[in-house]
N, C-alpha and C. Protein backbone atom coordinates (compact mmCIF):
# COMPACT_ATOMS: atom_id res chain seq x y z
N UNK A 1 -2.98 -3.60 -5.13
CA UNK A 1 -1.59 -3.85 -4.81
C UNK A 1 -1.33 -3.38 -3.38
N UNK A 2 -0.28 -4.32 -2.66
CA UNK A 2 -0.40 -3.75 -1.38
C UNK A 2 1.02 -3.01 -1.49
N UNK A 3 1.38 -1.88 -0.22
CA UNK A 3 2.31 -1.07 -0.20
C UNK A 3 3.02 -1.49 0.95
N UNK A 4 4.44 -1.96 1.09
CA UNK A 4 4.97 -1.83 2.81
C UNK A 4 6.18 -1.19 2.24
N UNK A 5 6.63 -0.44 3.44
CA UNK A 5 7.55 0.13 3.87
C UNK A 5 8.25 -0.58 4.92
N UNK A 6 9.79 -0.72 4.54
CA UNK A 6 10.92 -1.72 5.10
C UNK A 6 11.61 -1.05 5.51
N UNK A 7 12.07 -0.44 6.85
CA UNK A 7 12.84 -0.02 7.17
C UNK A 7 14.04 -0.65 8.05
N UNK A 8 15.42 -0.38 8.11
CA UNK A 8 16.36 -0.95 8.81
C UNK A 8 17.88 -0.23 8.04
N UNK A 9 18.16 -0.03 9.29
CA UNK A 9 19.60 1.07 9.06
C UNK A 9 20.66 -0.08 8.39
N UNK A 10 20.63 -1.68 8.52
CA UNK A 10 21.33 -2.83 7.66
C UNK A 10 21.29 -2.45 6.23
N UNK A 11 21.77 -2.35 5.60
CA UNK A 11 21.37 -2.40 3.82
C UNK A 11 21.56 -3.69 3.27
N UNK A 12 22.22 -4.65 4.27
CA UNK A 12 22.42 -6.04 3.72
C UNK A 12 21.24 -6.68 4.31
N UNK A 13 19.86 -6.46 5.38
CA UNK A 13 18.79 -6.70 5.76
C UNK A 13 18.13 -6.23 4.68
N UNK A 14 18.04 -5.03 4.02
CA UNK A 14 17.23 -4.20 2.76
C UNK A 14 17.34 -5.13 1.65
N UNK A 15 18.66 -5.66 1.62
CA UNK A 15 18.65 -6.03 0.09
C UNK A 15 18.22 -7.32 0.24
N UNK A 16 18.20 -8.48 1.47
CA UNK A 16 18.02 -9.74 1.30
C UNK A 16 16.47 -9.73 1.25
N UNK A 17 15.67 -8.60 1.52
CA UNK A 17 14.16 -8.55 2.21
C UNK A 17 13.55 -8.71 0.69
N UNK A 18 14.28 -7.30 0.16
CA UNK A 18 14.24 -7.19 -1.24
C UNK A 18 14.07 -7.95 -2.19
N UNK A 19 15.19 -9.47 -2.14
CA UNK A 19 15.26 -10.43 -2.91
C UNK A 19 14.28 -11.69 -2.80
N UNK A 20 14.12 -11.16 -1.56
CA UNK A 20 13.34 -12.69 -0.84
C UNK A 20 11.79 -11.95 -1.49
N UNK A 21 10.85 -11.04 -1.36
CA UNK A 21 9.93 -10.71 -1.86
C UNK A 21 10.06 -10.45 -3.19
N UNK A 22 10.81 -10.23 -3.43
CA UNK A 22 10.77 -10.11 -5.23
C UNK A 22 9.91 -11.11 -5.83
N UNK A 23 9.55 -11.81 -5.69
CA UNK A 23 8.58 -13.42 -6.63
C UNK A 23 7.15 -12.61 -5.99
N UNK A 24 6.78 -11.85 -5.01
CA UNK A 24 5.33 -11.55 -4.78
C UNK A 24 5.38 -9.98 -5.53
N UNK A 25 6.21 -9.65 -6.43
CA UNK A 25 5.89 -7.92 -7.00
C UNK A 25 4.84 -8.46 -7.44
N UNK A 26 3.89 -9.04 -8.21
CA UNK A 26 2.99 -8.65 -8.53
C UNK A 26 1.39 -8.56 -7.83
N UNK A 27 1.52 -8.92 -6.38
CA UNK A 27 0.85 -8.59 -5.27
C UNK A 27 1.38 -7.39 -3.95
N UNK A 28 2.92 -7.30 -4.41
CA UNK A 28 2.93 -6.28 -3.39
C UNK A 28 4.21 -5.41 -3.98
N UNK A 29 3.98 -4.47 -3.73
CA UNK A 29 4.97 -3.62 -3.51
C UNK A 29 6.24 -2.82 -2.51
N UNK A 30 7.30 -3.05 -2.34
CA UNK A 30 7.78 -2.75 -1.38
C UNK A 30 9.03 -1.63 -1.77
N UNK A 31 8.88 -0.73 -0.43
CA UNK A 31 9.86 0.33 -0.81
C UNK A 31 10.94 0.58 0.53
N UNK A 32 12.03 0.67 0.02
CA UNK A 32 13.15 0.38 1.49
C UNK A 32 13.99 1.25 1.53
N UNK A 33 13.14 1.60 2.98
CA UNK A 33 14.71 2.95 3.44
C UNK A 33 15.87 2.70 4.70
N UNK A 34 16.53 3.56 4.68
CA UNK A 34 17.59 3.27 6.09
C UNK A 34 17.41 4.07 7.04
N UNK A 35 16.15 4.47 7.39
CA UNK A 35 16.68 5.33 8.49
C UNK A 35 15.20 6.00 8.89
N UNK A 36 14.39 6.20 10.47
CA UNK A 36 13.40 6.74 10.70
C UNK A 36 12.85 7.92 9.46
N UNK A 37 13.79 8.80 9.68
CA UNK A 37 13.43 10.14 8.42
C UNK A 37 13.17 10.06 7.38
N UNK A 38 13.69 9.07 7.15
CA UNK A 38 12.99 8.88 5.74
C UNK A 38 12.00 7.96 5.66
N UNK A 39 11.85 7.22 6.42
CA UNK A 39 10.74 6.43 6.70
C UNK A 39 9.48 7.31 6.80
N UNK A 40 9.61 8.37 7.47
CA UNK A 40 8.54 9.42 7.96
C UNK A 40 8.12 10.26 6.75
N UNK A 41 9.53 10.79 5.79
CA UNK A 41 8.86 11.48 4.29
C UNK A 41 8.22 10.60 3.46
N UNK A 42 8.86 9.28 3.60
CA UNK A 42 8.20 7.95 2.44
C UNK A 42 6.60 8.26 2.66
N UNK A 43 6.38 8.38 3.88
CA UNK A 43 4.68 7.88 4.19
C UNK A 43 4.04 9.26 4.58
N UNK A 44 4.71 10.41 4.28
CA UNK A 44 4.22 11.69 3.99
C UNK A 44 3.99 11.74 2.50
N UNK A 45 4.84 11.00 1.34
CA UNK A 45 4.74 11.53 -0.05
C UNK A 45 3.77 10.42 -0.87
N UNK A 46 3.47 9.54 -0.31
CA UNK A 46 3.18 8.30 -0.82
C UNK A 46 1.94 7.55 0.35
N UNK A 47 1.04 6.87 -0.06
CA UNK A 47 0.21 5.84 0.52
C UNK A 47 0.75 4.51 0.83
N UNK A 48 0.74 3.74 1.85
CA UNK A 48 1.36 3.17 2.66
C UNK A 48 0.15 1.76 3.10
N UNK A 49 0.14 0.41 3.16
CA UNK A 49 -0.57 -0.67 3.98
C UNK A 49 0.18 -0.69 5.02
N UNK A 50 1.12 -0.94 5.24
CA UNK A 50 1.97 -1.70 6.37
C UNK A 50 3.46 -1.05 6.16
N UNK A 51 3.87 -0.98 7.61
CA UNK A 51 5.19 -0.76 7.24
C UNK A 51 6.18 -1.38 8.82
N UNK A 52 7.22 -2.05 7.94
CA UNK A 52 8.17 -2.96 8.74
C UNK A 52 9.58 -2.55 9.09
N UNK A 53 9.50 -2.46 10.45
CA UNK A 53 10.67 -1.64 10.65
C UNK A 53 11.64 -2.39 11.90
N UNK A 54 12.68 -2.23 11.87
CA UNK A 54 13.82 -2.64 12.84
C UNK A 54 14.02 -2.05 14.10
N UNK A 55 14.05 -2.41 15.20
CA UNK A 55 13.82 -1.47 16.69
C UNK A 55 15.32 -0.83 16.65
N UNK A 56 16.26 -1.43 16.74
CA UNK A 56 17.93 -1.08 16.79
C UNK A 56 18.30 -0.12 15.45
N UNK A 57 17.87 1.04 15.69
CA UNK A 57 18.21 1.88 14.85
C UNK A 57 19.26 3.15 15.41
N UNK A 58 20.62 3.74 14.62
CA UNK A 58 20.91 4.88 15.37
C UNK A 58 19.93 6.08 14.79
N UNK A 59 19.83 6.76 15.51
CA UNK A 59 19.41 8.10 15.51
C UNK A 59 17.61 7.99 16.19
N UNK A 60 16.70 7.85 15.46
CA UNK A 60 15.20 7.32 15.65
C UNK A 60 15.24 5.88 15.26
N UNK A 61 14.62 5.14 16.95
CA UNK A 61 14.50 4.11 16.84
C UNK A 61 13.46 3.53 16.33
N UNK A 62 13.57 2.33 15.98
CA UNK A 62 12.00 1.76 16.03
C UNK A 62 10.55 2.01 16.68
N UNK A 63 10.94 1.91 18.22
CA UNK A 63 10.05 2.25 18.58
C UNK A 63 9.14 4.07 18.59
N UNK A 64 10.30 4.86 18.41
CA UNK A 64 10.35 6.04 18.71
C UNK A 64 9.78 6.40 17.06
N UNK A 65 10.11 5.74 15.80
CA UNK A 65 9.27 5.90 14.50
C UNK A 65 7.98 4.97 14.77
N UNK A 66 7.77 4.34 15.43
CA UNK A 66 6.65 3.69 15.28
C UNK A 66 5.70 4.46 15.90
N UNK A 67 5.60 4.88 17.09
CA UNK A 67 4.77 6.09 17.67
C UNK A 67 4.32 7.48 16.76
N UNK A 68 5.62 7.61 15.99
CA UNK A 68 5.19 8.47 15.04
C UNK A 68 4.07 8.38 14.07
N UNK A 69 4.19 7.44 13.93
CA UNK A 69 3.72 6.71 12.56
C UNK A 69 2.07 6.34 13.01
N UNK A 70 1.98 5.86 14.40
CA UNK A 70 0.82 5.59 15.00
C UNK A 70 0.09 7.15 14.94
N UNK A 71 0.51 7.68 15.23
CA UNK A 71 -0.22 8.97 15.35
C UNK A 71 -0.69 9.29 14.38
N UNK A 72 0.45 9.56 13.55
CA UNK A 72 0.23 10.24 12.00
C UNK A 72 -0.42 9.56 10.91
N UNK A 73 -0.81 8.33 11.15
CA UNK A 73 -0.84 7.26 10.32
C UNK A 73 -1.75 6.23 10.94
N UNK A 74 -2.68 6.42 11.77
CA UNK A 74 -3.47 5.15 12.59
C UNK A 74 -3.67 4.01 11.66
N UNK A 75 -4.12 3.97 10.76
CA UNK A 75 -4.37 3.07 9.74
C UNK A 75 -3.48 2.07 9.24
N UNK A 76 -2.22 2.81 9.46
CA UNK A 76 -1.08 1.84 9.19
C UNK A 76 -1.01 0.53 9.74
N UNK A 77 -0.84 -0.78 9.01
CA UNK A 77 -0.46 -2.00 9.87
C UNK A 77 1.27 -1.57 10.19
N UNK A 78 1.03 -1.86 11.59
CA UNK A 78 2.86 -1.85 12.37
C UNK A 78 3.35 -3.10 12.67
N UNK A 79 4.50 -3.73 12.45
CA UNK A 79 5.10 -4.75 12.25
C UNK A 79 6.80 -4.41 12.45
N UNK A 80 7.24 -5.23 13.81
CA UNK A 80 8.22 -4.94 13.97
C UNK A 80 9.33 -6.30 13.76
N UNK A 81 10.21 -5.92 13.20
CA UNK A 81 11.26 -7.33 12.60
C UNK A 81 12.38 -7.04 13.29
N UNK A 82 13.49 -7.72 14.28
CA UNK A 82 14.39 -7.52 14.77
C UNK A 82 15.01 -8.35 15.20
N UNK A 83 15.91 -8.42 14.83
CA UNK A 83 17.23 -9.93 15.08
C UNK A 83 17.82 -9.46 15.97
N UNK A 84 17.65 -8.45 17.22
CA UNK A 84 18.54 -7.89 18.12
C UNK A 84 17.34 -7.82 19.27
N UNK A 85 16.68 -8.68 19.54
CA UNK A 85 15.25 -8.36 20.75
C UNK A 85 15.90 -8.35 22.09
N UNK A 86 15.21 -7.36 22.46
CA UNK A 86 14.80 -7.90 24.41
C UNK A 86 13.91 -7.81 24.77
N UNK A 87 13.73 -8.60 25.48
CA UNK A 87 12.31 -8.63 25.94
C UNK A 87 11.39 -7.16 26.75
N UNK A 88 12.33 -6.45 27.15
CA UNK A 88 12.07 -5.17 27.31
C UNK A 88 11.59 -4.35 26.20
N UNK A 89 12.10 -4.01 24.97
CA UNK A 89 11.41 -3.47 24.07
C UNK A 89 10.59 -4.34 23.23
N UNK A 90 10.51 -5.79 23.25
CA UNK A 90 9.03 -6.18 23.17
C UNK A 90 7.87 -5.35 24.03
N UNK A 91 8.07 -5.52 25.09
CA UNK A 91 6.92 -4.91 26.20
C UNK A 91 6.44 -3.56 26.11
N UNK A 92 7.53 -2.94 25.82
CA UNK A 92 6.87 -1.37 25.29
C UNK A 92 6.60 -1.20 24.40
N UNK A 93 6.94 -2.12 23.10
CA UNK A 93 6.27 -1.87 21.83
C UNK A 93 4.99 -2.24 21.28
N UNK A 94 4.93 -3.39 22.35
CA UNK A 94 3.13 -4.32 22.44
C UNK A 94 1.91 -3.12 21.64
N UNK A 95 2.20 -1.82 22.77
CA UNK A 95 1.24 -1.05 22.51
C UNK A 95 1.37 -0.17 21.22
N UNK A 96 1.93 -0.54 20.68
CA UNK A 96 2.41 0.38 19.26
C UNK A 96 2.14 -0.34 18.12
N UNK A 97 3.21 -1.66 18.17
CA UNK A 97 3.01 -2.51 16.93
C UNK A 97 2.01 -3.51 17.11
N UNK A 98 1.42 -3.84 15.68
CA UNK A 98 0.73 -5.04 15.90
C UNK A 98 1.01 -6.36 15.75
N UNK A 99 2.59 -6.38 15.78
CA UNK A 99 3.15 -7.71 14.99
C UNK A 99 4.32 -7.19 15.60
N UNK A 100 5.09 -8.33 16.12
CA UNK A 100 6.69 -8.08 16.88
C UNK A 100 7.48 -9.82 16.11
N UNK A 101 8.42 -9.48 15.50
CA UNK A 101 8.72 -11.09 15.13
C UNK A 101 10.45 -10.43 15.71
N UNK A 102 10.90 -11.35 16.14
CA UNK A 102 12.44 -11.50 16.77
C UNK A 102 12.93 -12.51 16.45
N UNK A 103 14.08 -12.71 16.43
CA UNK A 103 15.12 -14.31 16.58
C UNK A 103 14.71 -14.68 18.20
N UNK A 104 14.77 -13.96 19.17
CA UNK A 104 14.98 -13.84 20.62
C UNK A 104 14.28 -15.76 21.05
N UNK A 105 15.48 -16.24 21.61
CA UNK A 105 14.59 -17.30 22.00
C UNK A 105 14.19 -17.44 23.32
N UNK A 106 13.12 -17.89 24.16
CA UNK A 106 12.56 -17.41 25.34
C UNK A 106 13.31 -18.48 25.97
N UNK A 107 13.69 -18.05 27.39
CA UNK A 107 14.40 -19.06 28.12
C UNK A 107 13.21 -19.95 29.28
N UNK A 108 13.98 -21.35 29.21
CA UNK A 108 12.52 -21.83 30.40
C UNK A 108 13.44 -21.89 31.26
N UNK A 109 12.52 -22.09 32.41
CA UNK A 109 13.13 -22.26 33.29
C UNK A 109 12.51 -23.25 33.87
């Protein structure tokens, strides 16, 4: 069974993530918090595959739990989900996460 951790300070992002994976519980498991800190005890008390987290967070951001998590946690797949991108914290997160998905649409010029 696989394990991810969903993080995002939204609870209406938690619960739709929630509903939308619900038809794969019996390949994965998912556990959803609101907020870096607890993101950080989840994967202190418990074993972890992947964990998906939101950059626009108050208090510890995305990126700022994801570094954590890199450290403490190398093994972890990092995967960042965010309907609020810039292309700026794409660029600094490159080196952290291994997966960046955004709404952000790229402009041509």
């Amino acid at each position: 069974m696989i394990r991810v951790l969903f993080v995002d300070d939204d609870l209406n992002i938690l619960d739709g993530l929630r509903r939308t994976l619900r038809p794969l519980r019996a390949e994965m498991e998912g556990e959803f918090v609101d907020c870096g800190s607890r993101a950080l005890d989840a994967l202190e008390s418990r074993p972890f595959n992947a964990i998906v987290t939101d950059m626009r967070m108050p208090g510890m951001n995305g990126l700022s739990l994801l570094k954590q998590v890199a450290a403490r946690h190398p093994h972890l797949l990092r995967i960042v989900l965010s309907g609020h991108s810039e292309l700026e914290a794409e660029v600094r997160s490159a080196r952290i996460a291994h997966h960046y998905f955004s709404n952000r649409v790229p402009s041509i010029n």
